[in-house]
N, C-alpha and C. Protein backbone atom coordinates (compact mmCIF):
# COMPACT_ATOMS: atom_id res chain seq x y z
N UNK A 1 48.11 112.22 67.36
CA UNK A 1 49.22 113.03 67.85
C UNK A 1 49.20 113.00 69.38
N UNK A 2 50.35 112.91 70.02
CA UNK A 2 50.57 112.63 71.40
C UNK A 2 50.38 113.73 71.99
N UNK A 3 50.03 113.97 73.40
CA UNK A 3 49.93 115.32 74.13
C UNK A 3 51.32 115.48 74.69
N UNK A 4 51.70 117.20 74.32
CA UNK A 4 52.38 117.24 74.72
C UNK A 4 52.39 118.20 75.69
N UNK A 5 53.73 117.49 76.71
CA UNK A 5 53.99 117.64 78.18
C UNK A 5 54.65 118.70 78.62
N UNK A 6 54.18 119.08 78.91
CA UNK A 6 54.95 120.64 79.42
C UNK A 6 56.30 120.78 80.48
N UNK A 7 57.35 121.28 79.67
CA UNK A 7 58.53 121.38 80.80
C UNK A 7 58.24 122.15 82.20
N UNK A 8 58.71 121.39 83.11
CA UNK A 8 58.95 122.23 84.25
C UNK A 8 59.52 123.74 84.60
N UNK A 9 58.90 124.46 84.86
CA UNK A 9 59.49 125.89 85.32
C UNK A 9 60.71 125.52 85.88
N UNK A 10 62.21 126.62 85.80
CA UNK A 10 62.60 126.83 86.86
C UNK A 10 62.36 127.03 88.42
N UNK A 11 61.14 128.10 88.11
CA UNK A 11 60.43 128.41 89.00
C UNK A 11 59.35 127.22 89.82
N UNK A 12 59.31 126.25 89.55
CA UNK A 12 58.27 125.49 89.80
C UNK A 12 58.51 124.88 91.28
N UNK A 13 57.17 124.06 91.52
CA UNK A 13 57.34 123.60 93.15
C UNK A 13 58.53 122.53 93.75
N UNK A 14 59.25 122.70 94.60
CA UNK A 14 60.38 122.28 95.01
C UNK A 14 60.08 120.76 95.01
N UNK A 15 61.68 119.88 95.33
CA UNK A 15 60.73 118.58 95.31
C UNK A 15 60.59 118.07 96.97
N UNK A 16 59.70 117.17 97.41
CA UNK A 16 59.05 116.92 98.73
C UNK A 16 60.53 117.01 99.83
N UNK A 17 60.61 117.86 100.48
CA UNK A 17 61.34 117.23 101.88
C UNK A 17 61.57 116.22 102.22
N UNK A 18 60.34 114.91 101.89
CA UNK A 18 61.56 113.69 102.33
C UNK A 18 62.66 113.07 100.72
N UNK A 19 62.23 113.99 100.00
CA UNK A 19 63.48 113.67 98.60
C UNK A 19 64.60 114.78 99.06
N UNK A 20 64.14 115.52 99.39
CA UNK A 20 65.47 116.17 99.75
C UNK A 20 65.85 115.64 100.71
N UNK A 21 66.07 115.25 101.86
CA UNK A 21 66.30 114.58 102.88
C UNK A 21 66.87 113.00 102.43
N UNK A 22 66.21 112.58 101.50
CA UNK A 22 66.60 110.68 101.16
C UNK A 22 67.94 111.19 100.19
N UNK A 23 68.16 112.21 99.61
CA UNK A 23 69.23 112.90 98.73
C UNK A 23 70.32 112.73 99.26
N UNK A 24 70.19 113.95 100.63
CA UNK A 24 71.46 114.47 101.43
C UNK A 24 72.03 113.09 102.34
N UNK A 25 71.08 112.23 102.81
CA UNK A 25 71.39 111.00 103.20
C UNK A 25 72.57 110.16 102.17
N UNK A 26 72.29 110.05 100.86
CA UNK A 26 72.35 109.42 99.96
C UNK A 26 73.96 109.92 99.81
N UNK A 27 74.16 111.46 99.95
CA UNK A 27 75.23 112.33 99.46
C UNK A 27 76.41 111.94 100.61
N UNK A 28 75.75 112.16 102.05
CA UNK A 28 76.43 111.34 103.30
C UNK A 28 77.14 110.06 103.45
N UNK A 29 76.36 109.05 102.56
CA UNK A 29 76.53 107.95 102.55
C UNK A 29 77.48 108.07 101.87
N UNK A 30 77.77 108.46 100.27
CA UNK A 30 78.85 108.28 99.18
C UNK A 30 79.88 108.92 99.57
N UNK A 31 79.68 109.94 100.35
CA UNK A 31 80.77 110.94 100.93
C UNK A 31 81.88 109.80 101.96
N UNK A 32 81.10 109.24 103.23
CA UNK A 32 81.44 108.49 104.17
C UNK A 32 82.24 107.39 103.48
N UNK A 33 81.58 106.94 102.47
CA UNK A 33 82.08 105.04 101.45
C UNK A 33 83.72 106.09 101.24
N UNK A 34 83.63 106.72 100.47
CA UNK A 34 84.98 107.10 99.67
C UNK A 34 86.07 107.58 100.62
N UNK A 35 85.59 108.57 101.96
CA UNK A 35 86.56 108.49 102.84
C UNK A 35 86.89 107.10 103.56
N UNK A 36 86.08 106.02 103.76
CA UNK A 36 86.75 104.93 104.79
C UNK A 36 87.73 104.51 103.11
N UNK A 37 87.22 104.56 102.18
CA UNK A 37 88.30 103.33 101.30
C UNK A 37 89.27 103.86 100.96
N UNK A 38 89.84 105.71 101.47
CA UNK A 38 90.85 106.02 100.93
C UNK A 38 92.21 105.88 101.76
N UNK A 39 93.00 106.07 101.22
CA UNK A 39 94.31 106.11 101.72
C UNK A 39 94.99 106.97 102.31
N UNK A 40 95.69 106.91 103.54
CA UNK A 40 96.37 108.51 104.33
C UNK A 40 97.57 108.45 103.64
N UNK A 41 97.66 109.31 102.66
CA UNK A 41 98.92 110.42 101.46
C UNK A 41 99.87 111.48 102.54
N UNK A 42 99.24 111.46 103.08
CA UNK A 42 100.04 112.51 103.95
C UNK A 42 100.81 112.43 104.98
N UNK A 43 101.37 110.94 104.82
CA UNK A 43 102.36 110.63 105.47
C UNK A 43 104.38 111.38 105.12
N UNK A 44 104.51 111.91 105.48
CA UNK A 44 105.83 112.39 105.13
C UNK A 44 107.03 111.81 105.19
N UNK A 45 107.48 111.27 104.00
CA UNK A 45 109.10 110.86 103.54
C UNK A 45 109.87 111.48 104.45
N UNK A 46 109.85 113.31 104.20
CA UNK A 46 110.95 113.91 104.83
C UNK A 46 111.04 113.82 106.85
N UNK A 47 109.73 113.35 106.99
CA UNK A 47 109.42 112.82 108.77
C UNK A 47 110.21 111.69 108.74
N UNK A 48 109.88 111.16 107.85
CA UNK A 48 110.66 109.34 108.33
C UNK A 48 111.88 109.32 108.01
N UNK A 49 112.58 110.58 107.07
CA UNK A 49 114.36 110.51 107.20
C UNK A 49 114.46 110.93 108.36
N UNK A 50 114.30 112.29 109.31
CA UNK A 50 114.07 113.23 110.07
C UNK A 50 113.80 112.10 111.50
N UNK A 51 113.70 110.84 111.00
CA UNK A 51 113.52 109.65 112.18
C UNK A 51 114.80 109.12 112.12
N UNK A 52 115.38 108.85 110.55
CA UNK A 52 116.31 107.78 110.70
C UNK A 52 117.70 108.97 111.08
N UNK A 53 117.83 110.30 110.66
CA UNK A 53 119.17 111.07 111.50
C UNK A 53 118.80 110.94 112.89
N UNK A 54 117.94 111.04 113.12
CA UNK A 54 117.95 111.35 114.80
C UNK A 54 118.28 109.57 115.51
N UNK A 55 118.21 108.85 115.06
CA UNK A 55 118.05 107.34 115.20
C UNK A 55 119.37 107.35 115.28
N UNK A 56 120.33 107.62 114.05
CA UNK A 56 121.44 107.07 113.95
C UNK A 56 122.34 107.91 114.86
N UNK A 57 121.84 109.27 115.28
CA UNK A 57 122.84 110.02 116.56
C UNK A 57 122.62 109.38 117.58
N UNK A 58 121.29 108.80 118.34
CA UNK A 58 121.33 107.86 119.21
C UNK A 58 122.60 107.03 119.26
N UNK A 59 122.65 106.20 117.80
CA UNK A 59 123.16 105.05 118.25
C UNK A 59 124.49 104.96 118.05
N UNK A 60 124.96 106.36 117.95
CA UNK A 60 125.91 106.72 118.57
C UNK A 60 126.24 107.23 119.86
N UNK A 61 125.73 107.74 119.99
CA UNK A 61 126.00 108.56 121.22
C UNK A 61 125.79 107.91 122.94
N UNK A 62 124.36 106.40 122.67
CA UNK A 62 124.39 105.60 123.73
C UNK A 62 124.89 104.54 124.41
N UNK A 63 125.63 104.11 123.15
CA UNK A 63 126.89 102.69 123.92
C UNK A 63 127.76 103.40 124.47
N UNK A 64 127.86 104.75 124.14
CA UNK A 64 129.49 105.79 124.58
C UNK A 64 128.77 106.28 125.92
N UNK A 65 127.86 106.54 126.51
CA UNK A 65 127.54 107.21 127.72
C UNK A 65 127.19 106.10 128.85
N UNK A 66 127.90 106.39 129.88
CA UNK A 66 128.03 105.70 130.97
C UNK A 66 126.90 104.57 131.54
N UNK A 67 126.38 103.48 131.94
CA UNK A 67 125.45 103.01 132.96
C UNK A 67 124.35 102.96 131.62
N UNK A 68 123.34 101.81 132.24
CA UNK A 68 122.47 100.84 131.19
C UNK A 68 121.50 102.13 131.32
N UNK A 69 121.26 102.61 132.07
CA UNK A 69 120.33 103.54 132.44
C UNK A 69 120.19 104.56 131.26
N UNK A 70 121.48 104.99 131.20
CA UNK A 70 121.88 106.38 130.26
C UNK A 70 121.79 105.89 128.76
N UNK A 71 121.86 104.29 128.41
CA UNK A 71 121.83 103.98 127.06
C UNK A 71 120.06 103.89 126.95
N UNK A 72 119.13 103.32 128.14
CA UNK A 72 117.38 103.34 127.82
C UNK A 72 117.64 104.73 127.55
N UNK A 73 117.44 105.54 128.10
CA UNK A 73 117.04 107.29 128.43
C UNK A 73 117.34 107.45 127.01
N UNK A 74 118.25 107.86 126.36
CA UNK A 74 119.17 107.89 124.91
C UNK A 74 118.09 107.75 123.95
N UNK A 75 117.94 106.68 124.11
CA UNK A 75 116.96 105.89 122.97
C UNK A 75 115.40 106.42 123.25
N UNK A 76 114.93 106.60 124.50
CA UNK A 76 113.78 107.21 124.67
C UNK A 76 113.62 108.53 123.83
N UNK A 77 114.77 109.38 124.41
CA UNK A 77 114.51 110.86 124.24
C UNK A 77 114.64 111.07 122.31
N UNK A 78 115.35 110.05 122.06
CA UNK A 78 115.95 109.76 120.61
C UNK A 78 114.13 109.44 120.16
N UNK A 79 113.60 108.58 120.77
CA UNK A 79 112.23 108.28 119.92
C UNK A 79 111.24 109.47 120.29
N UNK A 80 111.11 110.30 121.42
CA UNK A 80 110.32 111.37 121.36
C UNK A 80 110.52 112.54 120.31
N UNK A 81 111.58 112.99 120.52
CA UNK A 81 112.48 114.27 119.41
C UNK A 81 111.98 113.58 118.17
N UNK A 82 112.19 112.15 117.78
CA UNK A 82 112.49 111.65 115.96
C UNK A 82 110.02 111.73 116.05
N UNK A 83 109.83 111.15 117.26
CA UNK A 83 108.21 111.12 116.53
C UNK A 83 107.71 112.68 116.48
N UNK A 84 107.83 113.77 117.34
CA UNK A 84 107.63 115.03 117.20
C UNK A 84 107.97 115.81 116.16
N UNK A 85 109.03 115.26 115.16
CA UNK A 85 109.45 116.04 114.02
C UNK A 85 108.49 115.03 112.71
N UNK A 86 107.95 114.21 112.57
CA UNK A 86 107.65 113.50 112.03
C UNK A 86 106.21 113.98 112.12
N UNK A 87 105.62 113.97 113.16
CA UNK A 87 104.42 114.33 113.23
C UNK A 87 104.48 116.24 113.28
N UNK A 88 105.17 116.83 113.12
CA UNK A 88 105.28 118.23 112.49
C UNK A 88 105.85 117.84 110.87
N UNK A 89 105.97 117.47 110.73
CA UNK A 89 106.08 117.01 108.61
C UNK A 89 104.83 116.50 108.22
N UNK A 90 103.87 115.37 108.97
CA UNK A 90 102.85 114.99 108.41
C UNK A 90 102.13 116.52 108.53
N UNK A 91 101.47 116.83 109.60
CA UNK A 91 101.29 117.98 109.68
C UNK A 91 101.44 119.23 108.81
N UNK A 92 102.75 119.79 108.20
CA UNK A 92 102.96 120.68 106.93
C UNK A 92 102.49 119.82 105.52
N UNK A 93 102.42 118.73 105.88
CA UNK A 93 101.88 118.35 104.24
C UNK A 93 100.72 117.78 104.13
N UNK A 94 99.98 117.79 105.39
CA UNK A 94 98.53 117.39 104.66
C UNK A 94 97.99 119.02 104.85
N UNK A 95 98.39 119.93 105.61
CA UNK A 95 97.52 121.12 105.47
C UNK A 95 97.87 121.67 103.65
N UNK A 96 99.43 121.29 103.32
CA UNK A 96 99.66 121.32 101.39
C UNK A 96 98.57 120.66 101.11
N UNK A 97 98.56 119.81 101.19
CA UNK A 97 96.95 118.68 101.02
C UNK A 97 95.89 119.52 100.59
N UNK A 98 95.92 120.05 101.52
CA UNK A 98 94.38 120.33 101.94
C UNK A 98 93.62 119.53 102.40
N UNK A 99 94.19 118.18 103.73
CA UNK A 99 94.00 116.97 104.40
C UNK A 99 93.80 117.68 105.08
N UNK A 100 92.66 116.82 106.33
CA UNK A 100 92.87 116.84 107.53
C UNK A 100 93.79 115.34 108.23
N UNK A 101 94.18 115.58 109.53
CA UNK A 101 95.01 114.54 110.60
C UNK A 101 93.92 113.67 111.23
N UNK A 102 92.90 114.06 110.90
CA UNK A 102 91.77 113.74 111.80
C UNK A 102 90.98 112.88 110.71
N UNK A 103 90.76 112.91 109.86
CA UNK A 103 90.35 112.21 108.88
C UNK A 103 90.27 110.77 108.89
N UNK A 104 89.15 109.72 108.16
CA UNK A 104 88.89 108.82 108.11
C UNK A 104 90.27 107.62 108.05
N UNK A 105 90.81 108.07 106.99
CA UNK A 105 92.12 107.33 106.64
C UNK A 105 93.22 107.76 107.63
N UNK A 106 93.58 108.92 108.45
CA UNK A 106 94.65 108.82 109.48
C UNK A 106 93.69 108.59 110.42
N UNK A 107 92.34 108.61 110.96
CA UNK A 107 92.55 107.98 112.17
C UNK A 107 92.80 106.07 112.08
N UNK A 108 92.26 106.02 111.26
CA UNK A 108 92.86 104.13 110.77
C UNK A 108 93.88 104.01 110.87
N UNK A 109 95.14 104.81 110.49
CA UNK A 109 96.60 104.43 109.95
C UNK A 109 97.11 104.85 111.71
N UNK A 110 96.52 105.44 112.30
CA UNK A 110 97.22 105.81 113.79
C UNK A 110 96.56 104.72 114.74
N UNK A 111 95.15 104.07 114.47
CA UNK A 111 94.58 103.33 115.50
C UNK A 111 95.12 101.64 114.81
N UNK A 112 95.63 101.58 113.60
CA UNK A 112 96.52 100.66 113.62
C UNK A 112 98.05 100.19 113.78
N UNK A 113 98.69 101.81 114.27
CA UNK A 113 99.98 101.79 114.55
C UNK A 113 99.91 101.83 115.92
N UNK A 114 99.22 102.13 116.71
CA UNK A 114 98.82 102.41 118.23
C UNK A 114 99.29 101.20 118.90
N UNK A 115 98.22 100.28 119.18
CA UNK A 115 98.46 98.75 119.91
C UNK A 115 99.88 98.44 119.56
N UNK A 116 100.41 98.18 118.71
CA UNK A 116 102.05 97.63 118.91
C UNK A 116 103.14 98.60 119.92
N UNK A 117 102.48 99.65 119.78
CA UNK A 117 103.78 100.92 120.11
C UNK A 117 103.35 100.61 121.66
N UNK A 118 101.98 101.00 122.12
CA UNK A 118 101.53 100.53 123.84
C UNK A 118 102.01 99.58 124.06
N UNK A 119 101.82 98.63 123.25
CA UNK A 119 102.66 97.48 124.25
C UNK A 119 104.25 97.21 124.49
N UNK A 120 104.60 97.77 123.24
CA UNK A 120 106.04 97.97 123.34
C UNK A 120 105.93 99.02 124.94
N UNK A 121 105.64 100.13 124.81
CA UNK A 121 105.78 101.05 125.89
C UNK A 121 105.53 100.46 127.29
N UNK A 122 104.68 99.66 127.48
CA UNK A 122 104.70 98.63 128.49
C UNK A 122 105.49 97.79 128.82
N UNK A 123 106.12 96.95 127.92
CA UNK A 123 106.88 95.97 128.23
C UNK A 123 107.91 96.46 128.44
N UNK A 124 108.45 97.66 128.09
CA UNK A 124 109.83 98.43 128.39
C UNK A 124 109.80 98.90 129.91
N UNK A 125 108.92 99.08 130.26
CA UNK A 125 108.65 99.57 131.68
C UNK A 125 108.60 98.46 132.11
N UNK A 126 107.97 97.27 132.21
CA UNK A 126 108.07 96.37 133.12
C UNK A 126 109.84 95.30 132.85
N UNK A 127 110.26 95.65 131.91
CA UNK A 127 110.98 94.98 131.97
C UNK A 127 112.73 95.84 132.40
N UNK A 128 112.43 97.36 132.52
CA UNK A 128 112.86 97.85 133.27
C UNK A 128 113.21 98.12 134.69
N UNK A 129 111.96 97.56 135.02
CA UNK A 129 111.98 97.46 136.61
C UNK A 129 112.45 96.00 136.69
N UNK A 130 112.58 95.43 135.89
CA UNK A 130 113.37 94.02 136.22
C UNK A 130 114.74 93.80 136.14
N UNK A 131 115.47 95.10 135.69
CA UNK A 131 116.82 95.06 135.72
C UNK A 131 116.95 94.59 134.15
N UNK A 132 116.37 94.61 133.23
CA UNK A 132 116.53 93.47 131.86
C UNK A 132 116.45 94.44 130.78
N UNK A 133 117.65 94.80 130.15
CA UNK A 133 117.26 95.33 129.23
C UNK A 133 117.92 94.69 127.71
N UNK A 134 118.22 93.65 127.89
CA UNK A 134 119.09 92.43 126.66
C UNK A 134 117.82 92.44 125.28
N UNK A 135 116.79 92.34 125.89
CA UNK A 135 115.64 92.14 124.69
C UNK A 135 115.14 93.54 123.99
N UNK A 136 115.34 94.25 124.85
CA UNK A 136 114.41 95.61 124.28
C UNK A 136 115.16 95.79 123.18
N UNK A 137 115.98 96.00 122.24
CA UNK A 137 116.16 96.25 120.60
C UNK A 137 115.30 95.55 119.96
N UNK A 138 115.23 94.30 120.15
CA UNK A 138 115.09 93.28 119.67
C UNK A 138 113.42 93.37 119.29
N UNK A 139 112.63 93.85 120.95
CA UNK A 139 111.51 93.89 121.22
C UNK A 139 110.59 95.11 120.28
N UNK A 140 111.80 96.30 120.41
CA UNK A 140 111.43 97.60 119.70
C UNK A 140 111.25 97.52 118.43
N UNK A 141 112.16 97.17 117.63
CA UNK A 141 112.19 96.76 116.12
C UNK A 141 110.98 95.74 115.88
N UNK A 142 110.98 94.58 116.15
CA UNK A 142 110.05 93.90 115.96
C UNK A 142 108.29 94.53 116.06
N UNK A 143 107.73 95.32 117.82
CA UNK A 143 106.46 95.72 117.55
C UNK A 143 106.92 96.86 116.89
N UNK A 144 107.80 98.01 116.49
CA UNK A 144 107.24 98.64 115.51
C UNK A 144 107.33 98.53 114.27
N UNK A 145 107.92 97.40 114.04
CA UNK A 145 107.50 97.04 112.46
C UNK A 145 105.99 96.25 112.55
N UNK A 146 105.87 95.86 113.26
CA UNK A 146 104.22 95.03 113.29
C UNK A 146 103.36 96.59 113.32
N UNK A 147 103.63 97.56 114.27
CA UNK A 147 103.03 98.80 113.75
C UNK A 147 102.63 99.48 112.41
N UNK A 148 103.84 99.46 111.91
CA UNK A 148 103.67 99.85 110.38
C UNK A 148 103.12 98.49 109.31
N UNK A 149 103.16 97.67 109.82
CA UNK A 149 102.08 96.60 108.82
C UNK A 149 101.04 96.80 108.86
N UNK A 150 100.45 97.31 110.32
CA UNK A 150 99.27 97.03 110.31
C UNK A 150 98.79 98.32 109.74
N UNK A 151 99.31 99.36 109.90
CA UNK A 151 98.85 100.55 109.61
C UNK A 151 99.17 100.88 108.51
N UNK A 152 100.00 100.61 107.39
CA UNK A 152 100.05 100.47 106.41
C UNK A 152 99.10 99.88 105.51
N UNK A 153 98.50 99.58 106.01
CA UNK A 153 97.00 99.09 104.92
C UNK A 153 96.26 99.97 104.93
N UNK A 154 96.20 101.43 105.60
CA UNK A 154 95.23 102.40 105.30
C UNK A 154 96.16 103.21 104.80
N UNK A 155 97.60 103.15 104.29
CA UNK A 155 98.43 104.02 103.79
C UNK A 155 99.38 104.04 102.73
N UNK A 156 100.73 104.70 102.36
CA UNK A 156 101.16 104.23 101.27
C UNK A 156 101.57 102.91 101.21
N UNK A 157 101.69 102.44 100.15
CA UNK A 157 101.75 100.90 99.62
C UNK A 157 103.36 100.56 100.34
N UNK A 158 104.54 101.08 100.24
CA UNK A 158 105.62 100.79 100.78
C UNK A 158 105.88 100.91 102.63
N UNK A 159 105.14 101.45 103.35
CA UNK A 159 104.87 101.57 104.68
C UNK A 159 104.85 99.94 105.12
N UNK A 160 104.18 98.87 104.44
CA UNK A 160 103.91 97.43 105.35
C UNK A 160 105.82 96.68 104.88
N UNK A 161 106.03 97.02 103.75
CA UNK A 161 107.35 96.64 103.29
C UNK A 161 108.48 96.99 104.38
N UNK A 162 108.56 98.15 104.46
CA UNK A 162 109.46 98.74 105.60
C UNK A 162 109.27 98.42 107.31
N UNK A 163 107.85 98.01 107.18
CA UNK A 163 107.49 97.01 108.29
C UNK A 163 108.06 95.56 109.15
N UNK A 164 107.72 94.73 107.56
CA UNK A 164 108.09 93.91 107.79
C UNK A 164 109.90 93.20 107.83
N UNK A 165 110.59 94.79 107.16
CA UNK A 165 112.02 94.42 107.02
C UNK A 165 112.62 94.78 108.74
N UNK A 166 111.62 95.76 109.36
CA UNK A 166 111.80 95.75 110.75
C UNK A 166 111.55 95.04 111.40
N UNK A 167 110.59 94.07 111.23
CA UNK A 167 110.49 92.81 111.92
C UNK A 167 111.57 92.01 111.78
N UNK A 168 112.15 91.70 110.93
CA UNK A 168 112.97 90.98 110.54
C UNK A 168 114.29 90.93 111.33
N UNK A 169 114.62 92.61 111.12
CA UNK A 169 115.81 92.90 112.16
C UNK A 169 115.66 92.44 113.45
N UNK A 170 114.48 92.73 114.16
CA UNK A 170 113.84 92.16 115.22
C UNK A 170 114.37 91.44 115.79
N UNK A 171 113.97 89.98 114.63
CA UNK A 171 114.09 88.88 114.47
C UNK A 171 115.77 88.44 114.93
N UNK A 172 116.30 89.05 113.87
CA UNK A 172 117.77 89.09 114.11
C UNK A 172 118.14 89.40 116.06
N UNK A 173 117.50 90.53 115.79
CA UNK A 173 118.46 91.30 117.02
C UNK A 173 118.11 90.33 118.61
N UNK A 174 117.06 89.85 118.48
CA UNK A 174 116.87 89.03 119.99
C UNK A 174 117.18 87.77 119.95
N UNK A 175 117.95 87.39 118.90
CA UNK A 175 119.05 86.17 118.97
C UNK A 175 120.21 86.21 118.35
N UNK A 176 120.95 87.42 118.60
CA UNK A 176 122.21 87.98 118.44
C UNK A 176 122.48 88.32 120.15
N UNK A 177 123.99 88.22 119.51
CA UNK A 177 124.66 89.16 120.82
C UNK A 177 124.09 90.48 121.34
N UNK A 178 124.58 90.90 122.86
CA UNK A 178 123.62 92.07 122.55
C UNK A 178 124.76 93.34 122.31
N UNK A 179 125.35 92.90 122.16
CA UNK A 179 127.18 93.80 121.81
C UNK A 179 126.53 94.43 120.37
N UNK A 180 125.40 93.46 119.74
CA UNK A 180 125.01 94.23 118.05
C UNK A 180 123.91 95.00 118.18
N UNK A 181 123.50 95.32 119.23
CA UNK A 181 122.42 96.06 119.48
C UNK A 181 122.25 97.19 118.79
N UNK A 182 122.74 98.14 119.25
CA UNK A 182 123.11 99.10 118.49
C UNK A 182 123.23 99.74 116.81
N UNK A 183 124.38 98.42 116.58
CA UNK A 183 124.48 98.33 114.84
C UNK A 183 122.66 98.14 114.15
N UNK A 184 121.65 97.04 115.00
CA UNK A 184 121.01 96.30 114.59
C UNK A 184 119.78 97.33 114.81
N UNK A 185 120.37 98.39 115.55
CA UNK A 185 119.19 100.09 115.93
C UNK A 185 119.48 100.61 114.76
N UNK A 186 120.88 101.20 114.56
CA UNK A 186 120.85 102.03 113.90
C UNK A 186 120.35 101.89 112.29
N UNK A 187 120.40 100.22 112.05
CA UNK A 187 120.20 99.50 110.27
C UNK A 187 118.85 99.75 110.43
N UNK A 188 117.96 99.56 111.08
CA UNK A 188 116.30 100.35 111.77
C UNK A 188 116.05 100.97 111.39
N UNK A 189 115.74 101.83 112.79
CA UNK A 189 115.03 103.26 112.94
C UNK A 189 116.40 104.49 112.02
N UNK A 190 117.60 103.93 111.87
CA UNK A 190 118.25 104.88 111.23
C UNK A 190 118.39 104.53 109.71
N UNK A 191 118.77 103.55 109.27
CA UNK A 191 118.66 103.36 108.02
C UNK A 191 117.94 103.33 107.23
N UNK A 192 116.81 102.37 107.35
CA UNK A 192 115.48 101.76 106.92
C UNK A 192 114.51 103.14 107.03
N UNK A 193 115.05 104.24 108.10
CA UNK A 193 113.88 105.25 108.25
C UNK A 193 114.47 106.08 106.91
N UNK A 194 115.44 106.60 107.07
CA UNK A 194 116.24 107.53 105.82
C UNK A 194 115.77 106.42 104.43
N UNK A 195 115.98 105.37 104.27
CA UNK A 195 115.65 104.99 102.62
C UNK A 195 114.40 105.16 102.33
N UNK A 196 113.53 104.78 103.05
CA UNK A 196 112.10 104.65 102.55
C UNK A 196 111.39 106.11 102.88
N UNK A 197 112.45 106.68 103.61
CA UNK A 197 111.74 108.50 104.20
C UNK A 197 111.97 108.79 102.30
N UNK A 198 113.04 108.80 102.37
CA UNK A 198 113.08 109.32 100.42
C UNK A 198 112.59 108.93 99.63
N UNK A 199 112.53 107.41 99.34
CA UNK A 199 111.74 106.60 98.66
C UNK A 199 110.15 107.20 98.84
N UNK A 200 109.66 107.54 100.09
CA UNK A 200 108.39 107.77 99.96
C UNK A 200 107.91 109.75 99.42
N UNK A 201 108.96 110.30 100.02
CA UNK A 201 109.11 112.11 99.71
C UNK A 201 109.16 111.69 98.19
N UNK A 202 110.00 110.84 97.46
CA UNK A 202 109.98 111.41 95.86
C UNK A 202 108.66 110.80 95.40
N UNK A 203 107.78 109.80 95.64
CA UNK A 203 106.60 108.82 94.87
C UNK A 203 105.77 109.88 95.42
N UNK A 204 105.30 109.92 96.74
CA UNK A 204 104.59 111.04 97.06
C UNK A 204 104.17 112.10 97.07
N UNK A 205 105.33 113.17 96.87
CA UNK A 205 105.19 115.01 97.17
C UNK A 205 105.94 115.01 98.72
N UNK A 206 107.26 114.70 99.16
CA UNK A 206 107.23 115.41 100.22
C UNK A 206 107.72 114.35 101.45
């Protein structure tokens, strides 16, 4: 007959400090793996319509106001107002979440939308001071659809789609007239933002 082994107390001696320690490491590690491989959800549909109304009052309102000057400005103030409401929607729905903005998966999805938008923001300035503003639709559409490709790989699956249909326009718009500028803004940041803003609020939550 075999000896038998006596269960452990509840009460019994803890296990060594470096097992607890190789544990919480262990718990760190699985914790860290599952946040880099997840996806930022908390991107908001109702931000990216909330882009394409404000887009499409632009592109009205800047071929009608006087001097090349007053049509850049237009479109500037049009992209500050449309990203500030957008980033107050991501904002109300990852705190629904119970996300943070700061998180593994949005800082990826922002440090891969970043580089296209700077350089866009650069080249608009230098090519402002050159008197030239024939390319900038053309220029805008194009890096921020390369924005949302790239950053779309840490995010929803339709984000690189809506990307690349902005490239496209891009494409279009800096070997078109620049008389289509406008039309070729507003099918953009106004159209393309409103379909896929809904498209993504109904698959999503929001």
């Amino acid at each position: 007959m075999g000896s038998i082994v006596p269960m452990r107390r509840p009460d019994g001696p803890s296990p060594p400090p470096e097992l607890q320690e190789r544990a919480l490491d262990n718990l760190r590690f699985i914790r860290a793996t599952m946040e880099g491989s997840a996806s930022f959800t908390a991107l908001s549909g109702w931000g990216e319509a909330w882009m394409g109304v404000v887009a499409l009052a632009a592109s009205y309102l800047a071929p009608r106001l006087p001097g090349p000057d007053a049509w850049l400005f237009t479109w500037l103030a049009a992209a500050l107002i449309a990203a500030a409401g957008s980033l107050l929607a991501m904002a109300y729905k990852a705190r629904a979440m119970g996300v943070s903005l700061l998180s593994g998966p949005a800082r990826k999805c922002a440090l891969g939308f970043a580089p296209p938008v700077l350089a866009g923001s650069l080249l608009t300035l230098v090519l402002y001071q050159h008197g030239i503003s024939a390319p900038l639709p053309g220029m805008w559409l194009v890096l921020y659809g390369a924005g949302m490709v790239t950053s779309g790989a840490y995010s929803v699956r339709t984000l690189p789609l809506m990307g690349f249909l902005f490239m496209a326009l891009g494409a279009v718009a800096l070997f078109t007239p620049p008389a289509w500028r406008d039309a070729l803004m507003a099918s953009g940041f106004g159209g393309l933002h409103l379909v896929f803003g809904l498209v993504i609020a109904r698959r999503h939550g929001g």
